[in-house]
N, C-alpha and C. Protein backbone atom coordinates (compact mmCIF):
# COMPACT_ATOMS: atom_id res chain seq x y z
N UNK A 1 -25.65 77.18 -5.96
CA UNK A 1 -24.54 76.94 -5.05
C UNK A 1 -24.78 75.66 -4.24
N UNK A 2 -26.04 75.37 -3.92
CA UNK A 2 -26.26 74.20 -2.62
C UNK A 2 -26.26 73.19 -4.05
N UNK A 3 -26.38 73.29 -5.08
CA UNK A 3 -26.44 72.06 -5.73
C UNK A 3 -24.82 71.63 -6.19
N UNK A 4 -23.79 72.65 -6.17
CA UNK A 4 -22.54 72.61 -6.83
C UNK A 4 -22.11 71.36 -5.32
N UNK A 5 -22.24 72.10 -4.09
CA UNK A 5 -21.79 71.70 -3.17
C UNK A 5 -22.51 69.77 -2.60
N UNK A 6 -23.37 69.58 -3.03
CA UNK A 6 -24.12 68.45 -3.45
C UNK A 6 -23.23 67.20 -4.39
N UNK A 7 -22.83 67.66 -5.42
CA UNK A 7 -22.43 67.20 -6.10
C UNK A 7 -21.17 66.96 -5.75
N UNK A 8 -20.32 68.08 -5.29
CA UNK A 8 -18.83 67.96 -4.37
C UNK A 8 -18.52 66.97 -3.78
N UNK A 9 -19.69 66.76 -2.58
CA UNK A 9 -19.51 65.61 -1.46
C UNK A 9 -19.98 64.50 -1.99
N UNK A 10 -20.88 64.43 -3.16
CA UNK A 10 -20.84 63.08 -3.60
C UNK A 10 -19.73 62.53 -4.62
N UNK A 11 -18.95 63.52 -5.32
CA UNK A 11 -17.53 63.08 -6.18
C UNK A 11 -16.89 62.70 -4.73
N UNK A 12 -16.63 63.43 -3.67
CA UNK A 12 -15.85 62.56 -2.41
C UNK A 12 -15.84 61.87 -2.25
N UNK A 13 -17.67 61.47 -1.73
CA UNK A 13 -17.81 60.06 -1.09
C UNK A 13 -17.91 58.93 -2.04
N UNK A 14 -17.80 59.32 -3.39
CA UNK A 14 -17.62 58.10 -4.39
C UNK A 14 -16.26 57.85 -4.80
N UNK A 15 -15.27 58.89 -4.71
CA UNK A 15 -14.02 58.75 -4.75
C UNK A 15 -13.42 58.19 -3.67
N UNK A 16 -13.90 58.21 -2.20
CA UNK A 16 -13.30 57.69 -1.01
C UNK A 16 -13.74 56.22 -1.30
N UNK A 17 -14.92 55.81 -1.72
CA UNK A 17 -15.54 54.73 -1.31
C UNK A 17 -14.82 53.37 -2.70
N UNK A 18 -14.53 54.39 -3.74
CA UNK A 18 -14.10 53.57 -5.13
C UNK A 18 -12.55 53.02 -4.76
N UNK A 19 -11.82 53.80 -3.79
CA UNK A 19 -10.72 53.51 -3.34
C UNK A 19 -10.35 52.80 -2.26
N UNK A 20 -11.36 52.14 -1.57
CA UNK A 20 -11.43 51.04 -0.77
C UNK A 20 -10.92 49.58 -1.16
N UNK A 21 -10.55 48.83 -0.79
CA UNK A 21 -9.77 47.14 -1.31
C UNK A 21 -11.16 46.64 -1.19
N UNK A 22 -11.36 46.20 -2.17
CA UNK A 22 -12.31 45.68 -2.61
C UNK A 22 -12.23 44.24 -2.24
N UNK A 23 -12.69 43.44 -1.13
CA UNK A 23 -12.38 41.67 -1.12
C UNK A 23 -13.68 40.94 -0.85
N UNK A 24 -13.39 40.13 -1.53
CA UNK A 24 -14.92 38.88 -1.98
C UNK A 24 -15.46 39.14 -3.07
N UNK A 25 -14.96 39.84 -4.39
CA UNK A 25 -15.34 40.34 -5.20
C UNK A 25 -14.50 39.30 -6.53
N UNK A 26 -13.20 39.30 -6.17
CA UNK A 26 -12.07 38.62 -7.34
C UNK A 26 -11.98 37.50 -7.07
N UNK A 27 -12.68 36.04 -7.50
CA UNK A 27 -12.03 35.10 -7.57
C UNK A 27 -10.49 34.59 -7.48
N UNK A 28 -10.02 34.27 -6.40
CA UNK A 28 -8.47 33.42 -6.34
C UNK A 28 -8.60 32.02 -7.02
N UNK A 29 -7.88 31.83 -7.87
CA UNK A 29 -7.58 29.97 -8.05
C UNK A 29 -6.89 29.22 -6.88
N UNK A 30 -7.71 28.37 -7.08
CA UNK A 30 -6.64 26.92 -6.14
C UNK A 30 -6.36 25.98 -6.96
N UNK A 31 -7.17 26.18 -7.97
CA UNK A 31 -6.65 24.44 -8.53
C UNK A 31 -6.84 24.50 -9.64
N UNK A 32 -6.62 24.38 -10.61
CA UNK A 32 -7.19 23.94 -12.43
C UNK A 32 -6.06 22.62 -13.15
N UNK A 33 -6.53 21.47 -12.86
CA UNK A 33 -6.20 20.28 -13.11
C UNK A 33 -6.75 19.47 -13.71
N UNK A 34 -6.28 18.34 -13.88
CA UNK A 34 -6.76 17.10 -14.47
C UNK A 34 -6.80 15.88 -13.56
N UNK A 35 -7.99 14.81 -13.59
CA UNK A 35 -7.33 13.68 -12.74
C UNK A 35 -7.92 12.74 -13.60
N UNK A 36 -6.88 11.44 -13.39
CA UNK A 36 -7.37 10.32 -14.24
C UNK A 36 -7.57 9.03 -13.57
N UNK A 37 -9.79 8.85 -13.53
CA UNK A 37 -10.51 7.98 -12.48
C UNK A 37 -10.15 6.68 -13.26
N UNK A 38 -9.68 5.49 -12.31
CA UNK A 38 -9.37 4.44 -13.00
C UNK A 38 -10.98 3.70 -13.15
N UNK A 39 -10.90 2.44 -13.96
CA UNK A 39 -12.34 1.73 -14.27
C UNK A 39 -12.92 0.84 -12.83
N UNK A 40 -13.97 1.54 -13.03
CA UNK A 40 -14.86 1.22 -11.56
C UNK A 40 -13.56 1.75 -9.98
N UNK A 41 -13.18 3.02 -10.12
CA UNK A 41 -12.18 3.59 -8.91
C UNK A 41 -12.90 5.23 -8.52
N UNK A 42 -12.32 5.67 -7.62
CA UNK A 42 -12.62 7.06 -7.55
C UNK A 42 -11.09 7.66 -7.03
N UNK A 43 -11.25 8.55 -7.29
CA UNK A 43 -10.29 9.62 -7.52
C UNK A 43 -10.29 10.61 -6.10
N UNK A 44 -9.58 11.71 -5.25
CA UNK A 44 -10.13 12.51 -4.46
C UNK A 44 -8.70 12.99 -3.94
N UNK A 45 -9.28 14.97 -4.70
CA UNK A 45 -8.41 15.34 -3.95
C UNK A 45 -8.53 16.72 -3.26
N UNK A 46 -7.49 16.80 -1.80
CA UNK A 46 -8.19 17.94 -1.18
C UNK A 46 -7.62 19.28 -0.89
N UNK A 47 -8.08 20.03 -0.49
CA UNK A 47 -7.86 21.67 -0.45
C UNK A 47 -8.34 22.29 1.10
N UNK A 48 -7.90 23.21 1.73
CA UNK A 48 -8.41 24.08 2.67
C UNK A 48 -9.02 25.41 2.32
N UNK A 49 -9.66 25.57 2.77
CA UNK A 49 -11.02 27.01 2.90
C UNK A 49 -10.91 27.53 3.96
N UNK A 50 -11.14 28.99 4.06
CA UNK A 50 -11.21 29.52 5.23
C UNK A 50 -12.69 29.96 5.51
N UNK A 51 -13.13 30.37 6.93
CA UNK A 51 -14.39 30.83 7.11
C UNK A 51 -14.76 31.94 6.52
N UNK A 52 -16.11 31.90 6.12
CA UNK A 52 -16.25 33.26 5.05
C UNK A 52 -15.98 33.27 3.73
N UNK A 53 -15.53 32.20 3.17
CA UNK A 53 -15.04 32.26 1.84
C UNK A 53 -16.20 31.94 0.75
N UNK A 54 -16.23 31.40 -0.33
CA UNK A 54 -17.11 30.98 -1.08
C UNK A 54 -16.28 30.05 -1.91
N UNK A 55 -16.53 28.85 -2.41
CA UNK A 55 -15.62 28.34 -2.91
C UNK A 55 -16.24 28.20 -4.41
N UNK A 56 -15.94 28.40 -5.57
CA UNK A 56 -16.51 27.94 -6.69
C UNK A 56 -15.92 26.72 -7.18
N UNK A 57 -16.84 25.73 -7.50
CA UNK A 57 -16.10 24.49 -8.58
C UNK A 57 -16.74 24.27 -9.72
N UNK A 58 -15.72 23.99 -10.77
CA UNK A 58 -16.43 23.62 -11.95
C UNK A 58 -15.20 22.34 -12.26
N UNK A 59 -16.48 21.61 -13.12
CA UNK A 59 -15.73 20.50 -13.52
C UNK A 59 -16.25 19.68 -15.16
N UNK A 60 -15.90 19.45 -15.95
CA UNK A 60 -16.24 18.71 -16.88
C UNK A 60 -15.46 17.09 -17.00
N UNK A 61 -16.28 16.70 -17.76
CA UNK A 61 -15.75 14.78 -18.13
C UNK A 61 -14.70 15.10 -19.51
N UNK A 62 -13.59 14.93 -20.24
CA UNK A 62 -12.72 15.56 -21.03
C UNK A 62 -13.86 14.96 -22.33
N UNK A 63 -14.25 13.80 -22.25
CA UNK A 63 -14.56 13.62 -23.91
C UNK A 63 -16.66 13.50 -23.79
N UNK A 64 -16.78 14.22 -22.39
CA UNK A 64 -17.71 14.63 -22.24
C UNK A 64 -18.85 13.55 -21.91
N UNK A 65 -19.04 12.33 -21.52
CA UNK A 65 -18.96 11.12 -20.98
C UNK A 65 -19.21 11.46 -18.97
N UNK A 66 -20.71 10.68 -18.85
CA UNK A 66 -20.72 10.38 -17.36
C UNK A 66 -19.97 10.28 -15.92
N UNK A 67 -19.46 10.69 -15.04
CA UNK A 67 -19.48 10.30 -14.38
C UNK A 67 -20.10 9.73 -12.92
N UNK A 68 -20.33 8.25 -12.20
CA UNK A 68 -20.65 8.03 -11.27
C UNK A 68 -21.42 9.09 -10.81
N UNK A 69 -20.50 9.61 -9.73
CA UNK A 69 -21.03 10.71 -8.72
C UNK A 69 -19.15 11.94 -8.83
N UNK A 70 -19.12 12.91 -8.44
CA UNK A 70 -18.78 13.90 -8.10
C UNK A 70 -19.41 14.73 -6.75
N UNK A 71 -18.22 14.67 -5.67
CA UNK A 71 -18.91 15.14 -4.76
C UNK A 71 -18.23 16.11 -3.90
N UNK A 72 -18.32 17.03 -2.94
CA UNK A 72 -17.64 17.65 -2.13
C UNK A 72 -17.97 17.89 -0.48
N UNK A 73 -16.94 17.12 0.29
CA UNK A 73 -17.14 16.96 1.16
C UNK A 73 -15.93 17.49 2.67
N UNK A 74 -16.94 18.63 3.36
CA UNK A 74 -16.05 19.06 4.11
C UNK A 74 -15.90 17.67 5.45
N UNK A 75 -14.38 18.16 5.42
CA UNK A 75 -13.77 16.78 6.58
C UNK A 75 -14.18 17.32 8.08
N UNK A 76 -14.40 15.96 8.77
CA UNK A 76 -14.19 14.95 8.75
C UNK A 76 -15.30 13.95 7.57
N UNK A 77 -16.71 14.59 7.52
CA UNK A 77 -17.37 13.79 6.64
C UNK A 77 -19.15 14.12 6.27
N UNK A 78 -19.10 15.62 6.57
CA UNK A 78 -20.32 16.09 5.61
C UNK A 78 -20.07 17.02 4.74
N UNK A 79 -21.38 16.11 3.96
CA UNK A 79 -21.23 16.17 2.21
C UNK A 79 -22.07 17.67 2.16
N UNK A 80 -20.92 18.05 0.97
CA UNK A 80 -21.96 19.60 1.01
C UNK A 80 -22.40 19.90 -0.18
N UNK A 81 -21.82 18.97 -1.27
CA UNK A 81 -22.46 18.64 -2.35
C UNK A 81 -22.54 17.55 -3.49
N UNK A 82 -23.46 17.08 -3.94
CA UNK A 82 -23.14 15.68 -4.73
C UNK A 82 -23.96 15.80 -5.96
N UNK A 83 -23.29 15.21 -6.98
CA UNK A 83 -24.54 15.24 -8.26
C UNK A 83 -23.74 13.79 -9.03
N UNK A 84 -24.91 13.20 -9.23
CA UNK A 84 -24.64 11.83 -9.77
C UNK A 84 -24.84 11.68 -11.19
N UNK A 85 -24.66 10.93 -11.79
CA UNK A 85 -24.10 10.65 -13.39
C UNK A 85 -24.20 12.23 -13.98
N UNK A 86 -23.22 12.68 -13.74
CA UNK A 86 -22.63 14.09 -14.42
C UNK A 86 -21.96 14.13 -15.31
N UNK A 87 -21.90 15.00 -16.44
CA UNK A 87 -20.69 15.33 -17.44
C UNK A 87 -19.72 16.61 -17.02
N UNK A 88 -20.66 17.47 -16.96
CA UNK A 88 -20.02 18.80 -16.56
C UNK A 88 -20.76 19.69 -15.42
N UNK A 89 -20.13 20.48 -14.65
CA UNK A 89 -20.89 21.23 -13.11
C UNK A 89 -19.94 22.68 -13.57
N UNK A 90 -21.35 23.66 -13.97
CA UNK A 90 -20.36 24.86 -13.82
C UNK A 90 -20.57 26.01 -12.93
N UNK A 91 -19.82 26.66 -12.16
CA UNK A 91 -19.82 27.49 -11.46
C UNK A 91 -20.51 27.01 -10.24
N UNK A 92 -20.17 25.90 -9.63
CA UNK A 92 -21.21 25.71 -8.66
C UNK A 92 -20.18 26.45 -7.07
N UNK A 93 -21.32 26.69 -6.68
CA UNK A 93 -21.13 27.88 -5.37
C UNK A 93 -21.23 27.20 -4.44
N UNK A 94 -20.19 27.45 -3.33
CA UNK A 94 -20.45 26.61 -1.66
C UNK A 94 -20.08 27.96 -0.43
N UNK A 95 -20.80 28.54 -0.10
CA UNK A 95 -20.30 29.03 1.52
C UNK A 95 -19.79 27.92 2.15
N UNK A 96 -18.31 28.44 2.35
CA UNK A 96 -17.54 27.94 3.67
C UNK A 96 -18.30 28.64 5.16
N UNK A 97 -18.43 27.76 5.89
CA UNK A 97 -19.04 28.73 7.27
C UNK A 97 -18.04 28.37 8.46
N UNK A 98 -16.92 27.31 8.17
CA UNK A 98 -15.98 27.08 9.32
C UNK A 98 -14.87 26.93 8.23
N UNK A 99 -13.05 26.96 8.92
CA UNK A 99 -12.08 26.77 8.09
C UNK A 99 -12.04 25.25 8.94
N UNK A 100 -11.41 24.97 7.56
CA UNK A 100 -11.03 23.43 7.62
C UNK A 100 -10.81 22.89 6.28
N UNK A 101 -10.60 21.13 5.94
CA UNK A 101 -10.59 20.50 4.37
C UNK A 101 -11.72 19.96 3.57
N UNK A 102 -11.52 20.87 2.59
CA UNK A 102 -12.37 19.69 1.94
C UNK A 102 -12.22 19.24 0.68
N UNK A 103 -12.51 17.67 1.01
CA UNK A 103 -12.31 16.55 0.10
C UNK A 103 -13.38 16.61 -1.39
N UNK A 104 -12.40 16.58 -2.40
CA UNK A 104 -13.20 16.71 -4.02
C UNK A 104 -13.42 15.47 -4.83
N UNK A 105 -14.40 14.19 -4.16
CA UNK A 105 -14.25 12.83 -4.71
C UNK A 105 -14.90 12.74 -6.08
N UNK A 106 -14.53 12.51 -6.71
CA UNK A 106 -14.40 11.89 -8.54
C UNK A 106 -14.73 10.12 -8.45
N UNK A 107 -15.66 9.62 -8.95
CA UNK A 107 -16.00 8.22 -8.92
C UNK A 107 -16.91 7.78 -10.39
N UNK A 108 -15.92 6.91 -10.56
CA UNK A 108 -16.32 6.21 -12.08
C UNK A 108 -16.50 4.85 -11.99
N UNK A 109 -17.91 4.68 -12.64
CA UNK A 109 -18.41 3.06 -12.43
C UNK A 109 -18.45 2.13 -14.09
N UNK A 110 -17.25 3.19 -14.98
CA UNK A 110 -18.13 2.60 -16.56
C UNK A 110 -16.51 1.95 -16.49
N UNK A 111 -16.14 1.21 -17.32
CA UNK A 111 -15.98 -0.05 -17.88
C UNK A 111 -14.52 0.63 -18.84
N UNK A 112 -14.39 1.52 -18.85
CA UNK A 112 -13.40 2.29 -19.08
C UNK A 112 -13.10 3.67 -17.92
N UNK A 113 -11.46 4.06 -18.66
CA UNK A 113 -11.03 4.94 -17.23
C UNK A 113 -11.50 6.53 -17.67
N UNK A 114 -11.91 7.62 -16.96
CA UNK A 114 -12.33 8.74 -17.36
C UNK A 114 -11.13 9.74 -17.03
N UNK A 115 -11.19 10.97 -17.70
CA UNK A 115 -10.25 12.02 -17.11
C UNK A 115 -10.93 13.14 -16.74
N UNK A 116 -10.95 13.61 -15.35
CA UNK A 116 -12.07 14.67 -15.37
C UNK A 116 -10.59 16.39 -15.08
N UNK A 117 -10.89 17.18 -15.86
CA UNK A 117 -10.45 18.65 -16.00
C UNK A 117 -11.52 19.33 -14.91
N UNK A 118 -10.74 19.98 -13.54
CA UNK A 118 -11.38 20.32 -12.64
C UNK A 118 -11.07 22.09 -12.73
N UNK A 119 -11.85 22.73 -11.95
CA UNK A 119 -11.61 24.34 -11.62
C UNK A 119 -11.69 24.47 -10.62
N UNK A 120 -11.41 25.02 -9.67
CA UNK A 120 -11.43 25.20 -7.82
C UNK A 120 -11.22 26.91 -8.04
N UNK A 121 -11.62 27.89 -7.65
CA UNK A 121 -11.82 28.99 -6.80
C UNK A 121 -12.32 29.33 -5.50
N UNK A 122 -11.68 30.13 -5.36
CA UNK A 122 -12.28 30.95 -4.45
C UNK A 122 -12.34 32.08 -4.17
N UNK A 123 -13.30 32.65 -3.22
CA UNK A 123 -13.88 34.11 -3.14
C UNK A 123 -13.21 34.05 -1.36
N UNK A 124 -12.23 35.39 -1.49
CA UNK A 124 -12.06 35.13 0.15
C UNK A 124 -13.15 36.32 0.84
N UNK A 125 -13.38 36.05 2.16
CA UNK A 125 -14.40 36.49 3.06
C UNK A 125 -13.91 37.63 3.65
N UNK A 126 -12.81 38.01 3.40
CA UNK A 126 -12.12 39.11 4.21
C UNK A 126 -10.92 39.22 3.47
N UNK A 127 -9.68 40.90 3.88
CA UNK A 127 -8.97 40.93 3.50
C UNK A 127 -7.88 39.76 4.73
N UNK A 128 -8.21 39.53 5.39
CA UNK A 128 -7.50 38.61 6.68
C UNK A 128 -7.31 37.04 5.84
N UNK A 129 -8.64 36.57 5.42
CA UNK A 129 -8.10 35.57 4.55
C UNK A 129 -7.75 35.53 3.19
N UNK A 130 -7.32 36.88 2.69
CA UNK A 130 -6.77 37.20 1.18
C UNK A 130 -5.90 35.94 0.86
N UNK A 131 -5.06 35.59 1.55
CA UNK A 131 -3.59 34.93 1.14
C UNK A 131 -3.94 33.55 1.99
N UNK A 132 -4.58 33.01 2.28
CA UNK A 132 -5.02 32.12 2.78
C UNK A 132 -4.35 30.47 2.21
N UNK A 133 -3.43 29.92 2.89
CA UNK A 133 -2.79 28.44 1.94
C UNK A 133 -3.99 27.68 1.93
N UNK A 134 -3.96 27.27 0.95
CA UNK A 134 -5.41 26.12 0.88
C UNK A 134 -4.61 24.74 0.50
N UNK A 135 -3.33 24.29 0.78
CA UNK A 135 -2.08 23.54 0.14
C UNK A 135 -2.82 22.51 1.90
N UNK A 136 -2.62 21.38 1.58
CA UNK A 136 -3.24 20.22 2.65
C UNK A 136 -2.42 19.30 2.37
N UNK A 137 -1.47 18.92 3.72
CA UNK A 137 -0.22 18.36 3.81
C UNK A 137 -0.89 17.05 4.49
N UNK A 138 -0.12 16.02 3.83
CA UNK A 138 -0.27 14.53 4.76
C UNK A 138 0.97 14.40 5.62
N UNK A 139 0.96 13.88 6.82
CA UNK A 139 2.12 13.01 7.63
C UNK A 139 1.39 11.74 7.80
N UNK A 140 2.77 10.89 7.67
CA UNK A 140 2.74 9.23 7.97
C UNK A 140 3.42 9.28 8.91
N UNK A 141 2.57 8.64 10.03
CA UNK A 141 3.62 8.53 11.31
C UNK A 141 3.72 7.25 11.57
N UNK A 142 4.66 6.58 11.84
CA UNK A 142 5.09 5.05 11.82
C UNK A 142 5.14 4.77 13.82
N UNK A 143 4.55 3.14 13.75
CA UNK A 143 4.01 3.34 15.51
C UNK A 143 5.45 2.07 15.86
C-alpha cells in the first residue's frame, strides 16, 4: 500500500511538473538571411535581445571561402564576439545580460565580393520575454 501511494504522488508531481510552459528551452528565429560583403567592404546588420536571453548565431561563407573577421557587438560598442578569417561559425552561444542592440558586422578584405547565409536565434529568458520584437528601427532627424 505505502508503495502504491509512492508511486501516486510521483505520477502527480510528474504530471503537474510536465505541464508547466516550458521557456528557454525552444529556440525563436530572428533572422535566417543572406548578405552580400562588397570587395574590401563590411556588411552589418542589427537586432535587439532581451535580458536573460541566449542568442545563438551561425553563419557560413556560401561557396565556403574566408572571411576577414565576423563579429558581434552589443551597442553602443563592446565586442562580445569575433573570429577572424572564418568560413563557417556554428551554433555559437552569447548570454544577453542587459536588453539592448546588437550589431552583426560581416567584413571582407579579398579581391572579390562574398555572400555570407546567416542564422540568428534565440533562447528567451523568461515567459515575459517570449514575444520579445528584436525588429531595430532607424530615424533620420534633419537639424
Amino acid at each position: 500500500m505505502l508503495v502504491t501511494k509512492k508511486y501516486f504522488l510521483f505520477f502527480i508531481f510528474f504530471g503537474f511538473v510536465s505541464g508547466l510552459p516550458v521557456y528557454g528551452q525552444t529556440p525563436v528565429d530572428v533572422a535566417e538571411s543572406s548578405v552580400k560583403v562588397g570587395i574590401k567592404a563590411e556588411e552589418m546588420v542589427y537586432y535587439g535581445f532581451a535580458a536573460g536571453d541566449q542568442l545563438i548565431f551561425s553563419f557560413e561563407e556560401a561557396t565556403g571561402k574566408e572571411m576577414k573577421e565576423v563579429e558581434i557587438v552589443e551597442m553602443p560598442g563592446t565586442s562580445k564576439f569575433m573570429e577572424y578569417k572564418t568560413a563557417k561559425i556554428v551554433n555559437k552561444t552569447i548570454n544577453i545580460s542587459r536588453t539592448g542592440i546588437y550589431k552583426f558586422r560581416f567584413a571582407n578584405s579579398a579581391l572579390l565580393p562574398r555572400v555570407c547565409k546567416y542564422k540568428i536565434e534565440r533562447i528567451p529568458g523568461g515567459g515575459a520575454t517570449q514575444n520579445f520584437n528584436t525588429t531595430v528601427y532607424f530615424d533620420t532627424y534633419n537639424d
